[in-house]
Protein backbone atom coordinates (compact mmCIF):
# COMPACT_ATOMS: atom_id res chain seq x y z
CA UNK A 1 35.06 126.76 84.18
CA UNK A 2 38.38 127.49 82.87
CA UNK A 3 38.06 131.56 83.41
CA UNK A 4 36.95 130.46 87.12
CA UNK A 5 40.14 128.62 87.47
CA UNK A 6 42.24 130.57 85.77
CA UNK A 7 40.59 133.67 88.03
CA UNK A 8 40.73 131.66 91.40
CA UNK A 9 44.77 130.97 90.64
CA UNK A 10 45.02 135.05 89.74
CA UNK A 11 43.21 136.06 92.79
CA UNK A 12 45.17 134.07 95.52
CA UNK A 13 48.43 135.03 93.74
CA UNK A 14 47.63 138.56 93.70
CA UNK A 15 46.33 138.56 97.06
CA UNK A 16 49.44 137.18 98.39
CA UNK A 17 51.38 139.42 96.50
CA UNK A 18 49.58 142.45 98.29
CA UNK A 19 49.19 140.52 101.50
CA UNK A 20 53.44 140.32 101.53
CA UNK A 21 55.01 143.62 100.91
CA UNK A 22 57.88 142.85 102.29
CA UNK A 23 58.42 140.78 99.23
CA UNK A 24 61.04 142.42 97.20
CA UNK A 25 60.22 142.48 93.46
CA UNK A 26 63.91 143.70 93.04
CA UNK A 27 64.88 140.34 93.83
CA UNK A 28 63.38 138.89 90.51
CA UNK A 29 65.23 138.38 87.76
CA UNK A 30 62.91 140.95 85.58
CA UNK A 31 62.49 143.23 88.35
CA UNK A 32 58.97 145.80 88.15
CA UNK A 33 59.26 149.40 88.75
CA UNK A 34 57.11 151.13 91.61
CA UNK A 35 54.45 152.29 88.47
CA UNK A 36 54.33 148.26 87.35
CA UNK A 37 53.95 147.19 90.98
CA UNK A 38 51.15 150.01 91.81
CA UNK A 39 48.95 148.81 88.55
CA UNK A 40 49.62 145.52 89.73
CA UNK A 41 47.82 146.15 93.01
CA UNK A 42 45.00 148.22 91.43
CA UNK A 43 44.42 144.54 89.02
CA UNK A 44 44.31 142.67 92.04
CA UNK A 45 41.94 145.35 93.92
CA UNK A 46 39.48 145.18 90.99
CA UNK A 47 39.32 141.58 90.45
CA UNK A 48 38.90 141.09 94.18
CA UNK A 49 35.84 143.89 93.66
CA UNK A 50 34.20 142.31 90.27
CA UNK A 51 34.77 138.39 91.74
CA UNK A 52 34.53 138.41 95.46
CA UNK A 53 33.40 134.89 95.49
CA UNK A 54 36.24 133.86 93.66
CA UNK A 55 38.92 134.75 96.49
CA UNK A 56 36.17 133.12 99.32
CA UNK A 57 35.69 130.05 97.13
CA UNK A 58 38.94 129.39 96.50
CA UNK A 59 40.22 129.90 100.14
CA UNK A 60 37.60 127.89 101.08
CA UNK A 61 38.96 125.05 98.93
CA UNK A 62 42.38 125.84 100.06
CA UNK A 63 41.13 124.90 103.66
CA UNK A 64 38.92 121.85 103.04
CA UNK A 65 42.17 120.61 100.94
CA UNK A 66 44.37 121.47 103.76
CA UNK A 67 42.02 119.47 106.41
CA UNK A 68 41.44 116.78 104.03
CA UNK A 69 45.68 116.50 104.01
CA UNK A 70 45.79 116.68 108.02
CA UNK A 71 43.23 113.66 108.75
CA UNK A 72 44.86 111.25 105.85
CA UNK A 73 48.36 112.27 107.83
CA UNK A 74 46.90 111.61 111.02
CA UNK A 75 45.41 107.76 109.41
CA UNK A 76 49.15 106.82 107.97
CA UNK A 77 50.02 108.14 111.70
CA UNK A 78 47.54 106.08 113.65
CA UNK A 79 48.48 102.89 110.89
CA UNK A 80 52.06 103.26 112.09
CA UNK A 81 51.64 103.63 115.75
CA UNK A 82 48.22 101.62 116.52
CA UNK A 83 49.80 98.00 116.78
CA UNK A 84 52.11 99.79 119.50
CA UNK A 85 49.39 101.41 121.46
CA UNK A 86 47.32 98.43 121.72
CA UNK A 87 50.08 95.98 122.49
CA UNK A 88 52.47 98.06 124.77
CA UNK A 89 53.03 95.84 127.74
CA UNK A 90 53.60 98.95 130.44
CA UNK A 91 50.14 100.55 130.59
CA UNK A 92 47.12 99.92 131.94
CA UNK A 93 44.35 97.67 130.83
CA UNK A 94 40.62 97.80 132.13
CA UNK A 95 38.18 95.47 130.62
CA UNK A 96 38.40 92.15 129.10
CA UNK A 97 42.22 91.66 128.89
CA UNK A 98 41.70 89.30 125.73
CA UNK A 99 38.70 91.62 124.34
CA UNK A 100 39.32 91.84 120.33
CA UNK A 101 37.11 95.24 120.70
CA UNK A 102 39.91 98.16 121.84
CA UNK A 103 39.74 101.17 122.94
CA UNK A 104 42.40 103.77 123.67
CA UNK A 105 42.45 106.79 125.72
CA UNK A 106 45.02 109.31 126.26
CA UNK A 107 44.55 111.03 129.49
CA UNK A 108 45.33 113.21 132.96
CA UNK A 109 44.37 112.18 136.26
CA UNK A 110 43.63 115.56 136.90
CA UNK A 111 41.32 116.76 133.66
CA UNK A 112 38.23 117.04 134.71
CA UNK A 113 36.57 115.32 131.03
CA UNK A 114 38.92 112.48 131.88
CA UNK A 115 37.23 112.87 135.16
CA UNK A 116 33.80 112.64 133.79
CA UNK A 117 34.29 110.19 131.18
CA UNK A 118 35.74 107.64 134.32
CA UNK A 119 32.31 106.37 135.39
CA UNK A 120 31.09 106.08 131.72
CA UNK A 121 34.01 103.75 130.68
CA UNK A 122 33.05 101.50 133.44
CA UNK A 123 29.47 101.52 132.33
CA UNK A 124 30.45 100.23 129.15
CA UNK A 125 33.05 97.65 130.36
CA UNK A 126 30.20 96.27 131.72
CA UNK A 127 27.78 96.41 129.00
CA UNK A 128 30.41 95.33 126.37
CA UNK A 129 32.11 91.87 127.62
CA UNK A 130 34.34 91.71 124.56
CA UNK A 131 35.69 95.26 125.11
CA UNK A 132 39.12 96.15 126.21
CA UNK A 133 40.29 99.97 127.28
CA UNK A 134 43.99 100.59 127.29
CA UNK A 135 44.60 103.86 129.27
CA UNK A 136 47.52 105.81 127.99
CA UNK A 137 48.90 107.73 130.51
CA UNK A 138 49.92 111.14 129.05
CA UNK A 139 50.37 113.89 132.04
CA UNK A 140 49.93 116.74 130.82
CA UNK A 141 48.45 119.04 133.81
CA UNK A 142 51.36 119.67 136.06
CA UNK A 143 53.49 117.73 138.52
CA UNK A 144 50.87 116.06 140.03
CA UNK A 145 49.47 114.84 137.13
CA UNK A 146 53.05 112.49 136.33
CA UNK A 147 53.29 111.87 140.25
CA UNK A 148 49.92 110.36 139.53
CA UNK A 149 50.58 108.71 135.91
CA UNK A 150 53.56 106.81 137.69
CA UNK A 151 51.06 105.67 140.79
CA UNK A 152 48.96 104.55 138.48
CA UNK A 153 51.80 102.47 135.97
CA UNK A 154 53.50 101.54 139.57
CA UNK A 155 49.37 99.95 140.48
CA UNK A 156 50.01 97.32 137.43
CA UNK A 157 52.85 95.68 139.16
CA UNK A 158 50.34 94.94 141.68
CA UNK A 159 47.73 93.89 139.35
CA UNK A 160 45.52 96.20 141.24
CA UNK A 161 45.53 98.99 138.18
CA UNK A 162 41.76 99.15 137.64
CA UNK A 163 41.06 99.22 141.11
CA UNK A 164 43.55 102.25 141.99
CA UNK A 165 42.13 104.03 138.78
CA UNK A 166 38.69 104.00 139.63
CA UNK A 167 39.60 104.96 142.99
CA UNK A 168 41.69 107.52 142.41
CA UNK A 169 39.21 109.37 139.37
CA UNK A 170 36.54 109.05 142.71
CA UNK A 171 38.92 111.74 144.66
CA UNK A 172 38.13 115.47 143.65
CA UNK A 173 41.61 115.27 142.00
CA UNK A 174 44.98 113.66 142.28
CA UNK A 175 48.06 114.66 144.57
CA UNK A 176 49.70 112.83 147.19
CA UNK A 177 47.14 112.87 149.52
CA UNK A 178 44.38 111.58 147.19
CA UNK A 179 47.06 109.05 145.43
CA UNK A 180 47.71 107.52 148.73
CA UNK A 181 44.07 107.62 149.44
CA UNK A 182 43.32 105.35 146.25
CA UNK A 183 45.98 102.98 147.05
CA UNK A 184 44.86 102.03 150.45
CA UNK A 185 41.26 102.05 148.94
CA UNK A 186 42.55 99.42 146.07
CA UNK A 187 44.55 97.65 148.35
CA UNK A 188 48.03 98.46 147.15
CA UNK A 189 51.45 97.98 149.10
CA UNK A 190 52.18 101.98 149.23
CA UNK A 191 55.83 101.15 150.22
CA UNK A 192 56.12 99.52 146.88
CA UNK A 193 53.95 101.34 144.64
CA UNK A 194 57.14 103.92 145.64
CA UNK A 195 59.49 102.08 144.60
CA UNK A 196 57.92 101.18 141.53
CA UNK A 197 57.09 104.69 140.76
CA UNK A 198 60.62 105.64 139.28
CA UNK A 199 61.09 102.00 137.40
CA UNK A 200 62.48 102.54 133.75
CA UNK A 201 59.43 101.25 132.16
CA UNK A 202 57.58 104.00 133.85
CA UNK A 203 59.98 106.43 132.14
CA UNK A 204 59.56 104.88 129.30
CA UNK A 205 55.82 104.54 129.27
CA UNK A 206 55.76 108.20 129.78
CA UNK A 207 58.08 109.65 127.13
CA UNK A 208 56.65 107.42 124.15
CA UNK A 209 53.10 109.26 125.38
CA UNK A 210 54.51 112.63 124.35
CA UNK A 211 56.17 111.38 121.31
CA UNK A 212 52.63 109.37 120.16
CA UNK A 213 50.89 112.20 120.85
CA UNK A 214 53.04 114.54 118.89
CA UNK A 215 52.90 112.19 116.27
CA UNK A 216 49.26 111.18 116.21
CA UNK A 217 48.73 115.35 116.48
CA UNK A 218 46.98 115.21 119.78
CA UNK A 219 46.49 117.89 121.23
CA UNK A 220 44.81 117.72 124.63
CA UNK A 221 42.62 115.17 126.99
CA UNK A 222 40.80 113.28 126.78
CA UNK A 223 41.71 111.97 123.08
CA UNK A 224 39.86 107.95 122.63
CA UNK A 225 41.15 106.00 119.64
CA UNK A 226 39.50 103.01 118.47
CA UNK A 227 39.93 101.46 115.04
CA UNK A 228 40.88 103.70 112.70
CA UNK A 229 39.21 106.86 114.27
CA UNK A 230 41.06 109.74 116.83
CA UNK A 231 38.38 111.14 118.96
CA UNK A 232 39.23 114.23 120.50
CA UNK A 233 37.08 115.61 123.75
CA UNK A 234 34.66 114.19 125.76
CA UNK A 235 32.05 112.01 124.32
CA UNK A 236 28.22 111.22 125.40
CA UNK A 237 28.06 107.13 126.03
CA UNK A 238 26.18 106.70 123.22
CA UNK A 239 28.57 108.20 120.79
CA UNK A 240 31.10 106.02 122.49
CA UNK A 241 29.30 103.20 122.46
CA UNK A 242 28.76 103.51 118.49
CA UNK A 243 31.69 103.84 118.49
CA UNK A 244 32.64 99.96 120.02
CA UNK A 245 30.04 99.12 117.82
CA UNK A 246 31.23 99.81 114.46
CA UNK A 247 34.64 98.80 115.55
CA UNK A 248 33.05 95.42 116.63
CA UNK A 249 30.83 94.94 113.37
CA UNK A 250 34.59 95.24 111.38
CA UNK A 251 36.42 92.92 113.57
C-alpha cells in the first residue's frame, strides 16, 4: 500500500513535470542541468511503462475526488439560495400555492425539453394535490426568449400566470405573435401585460436568474430542483414523480 501511494504521488508529479515543459527548472532554487532533467524524463517514462495502472488509477481518483468536491459545492450552494428560490414573491407559481411539496424549474420558453416537460408538469399538478412548481424564468435562447420571460412575469399581475404558460408552451414557440396569441387565449389585458413587461421586479426577477444559476452551476434548461437535489435535463414522469415523492416522505 505504501509503495502504491508513494508510486501514484511519483507518477502524477512526473507526468506533470513532462506534460509542462514550459516549466523552467532554472527557476528553482537548486536548478537541474539538461542531463538531470533528461534522466528525469526517462524515470518518469519507465515508471509510466512498469505501472500503467498506477497513472489511470490515480487520475481516476483525482476525478471522482474532483466530482465528489463539485456536488458538495453545489449542496452548500443550493442550502444558501433554496429559501430564496422557493419564497421569491416575483415568479410564477403553478400548483397548490400553499403545497409544502416544491418543485423548481429553471427554464426558456423557447427550449424545446422545457417544451416537452410542459404537459408532464401539469399531469402531475394534478396527480399530486400537495405539490407546488415555482417556474424560474431564466432566458437563455435569444431575445425572444426574455420578451417572453417578461410576458410571462407581466401574466402574474393578472393572476392569469398558469393560464398564459400553458398557453403559450401550446404555440410551436414563443415570439410576439405566439405571446400575444397566449394572452388572448388566457384572457390577459395585452395593453397591460405591456406595461408590466418592463416593471423593476421583472428586471429584477431576471438578473437574480443568471446570478442563481451561476451560482447553483447550472448550466442549461431545463434544470428542476426539489429538496436537496439539482436535476439537470429532461426527465421521464416517473423519475419526476419519485422525485415529489421522496421529497414528500421527508417533509
Amino acid at each position: 500500500m505504501i509503495l502504491k501511494t508513494a508510486l501514484r504521488v511519483f507518477a502524477v508529479f512526473l507526468w506533470a513535470l513532462i506534460s509542462t515543459p514550459t516549466i523552467s527548472l532554472a527557476q528553482q532554487s537548486t536548478p537541474l542541468d539538461q542531463v538531470e532533467q533528461e534522466a528525469i524524463k526517462a524515470l518518469i517514462l519507465q515508471t509510466i511503462r512498469e505501472n500503467p495502472e498506477v497513472l489511470m488509477d490515480t487520475l481516476l481518483t483525482f476525478q471522482e475526488e474532483a466530482q465528489a468536491q463539485a456536488q458538495a459545492e453545489q449542496r452548500a450552494a443550493l442550502q444558501r439560495v433554496g429559501d430564496l428560490l422557493r419564497a421569491d414573491p416575483n415568479t410564477g407559481v403553478m400548483g397548490n400555492p400553499e403545497g409544502d411539496i416544491v418543485l423548481v424549474e429553471f427554464f426558456d420558453y423557447n427550449c424545446p425539453y422545457c417544451r416537452r416537460a410542459a404537459p408532464v408538469l401539469f399531469e402531475l399538478i394534478e396527480e399530486n394535490p400537495d405539490l407546488r412548481i415555482i417556474m424560474r424564468e431564466w432566458p437563455i435562447l435569444g431575445p425572444d426568449s426574455e420578451l417572453a420571460a417578461r410576458a410571462s412575469l407581466a401574466a402574474t399581475q393578472q393572476d392569469k400566470f398558469e393560464a398564459f404558460h400553458e398557453a403559450l408552451m401550446a404555440q410551436p414557440r414563443a415570439n410576439t405573435v405566439m405571446i400575444r396569441r397566449a394572452a388572448e387565449q388566457a384572457g390577459l389585458d395585452y395593453d397591460q401585460l405591456q406595461a408590466d413587461m418592463d416593471a423593476p421586479e421583472v428586471d429584477a426577477h431576471i438578473a437574480k436568474s443568471h446570478d442563481l444559476a451561476r451560482k447553483l452551476g447550472i448550466s442549461g434548461t431545463p434544470t428542476f430542483m426539489i429538496g436537496e437535489a439539482l436535476v439537470p435535463g429532461l426527465l421521464e414522469k416517473a423519475d419526476l414523480q419519485a422525485l415529489i415523492s421522496e421529497a414528500g416522505d421527508v417533509d
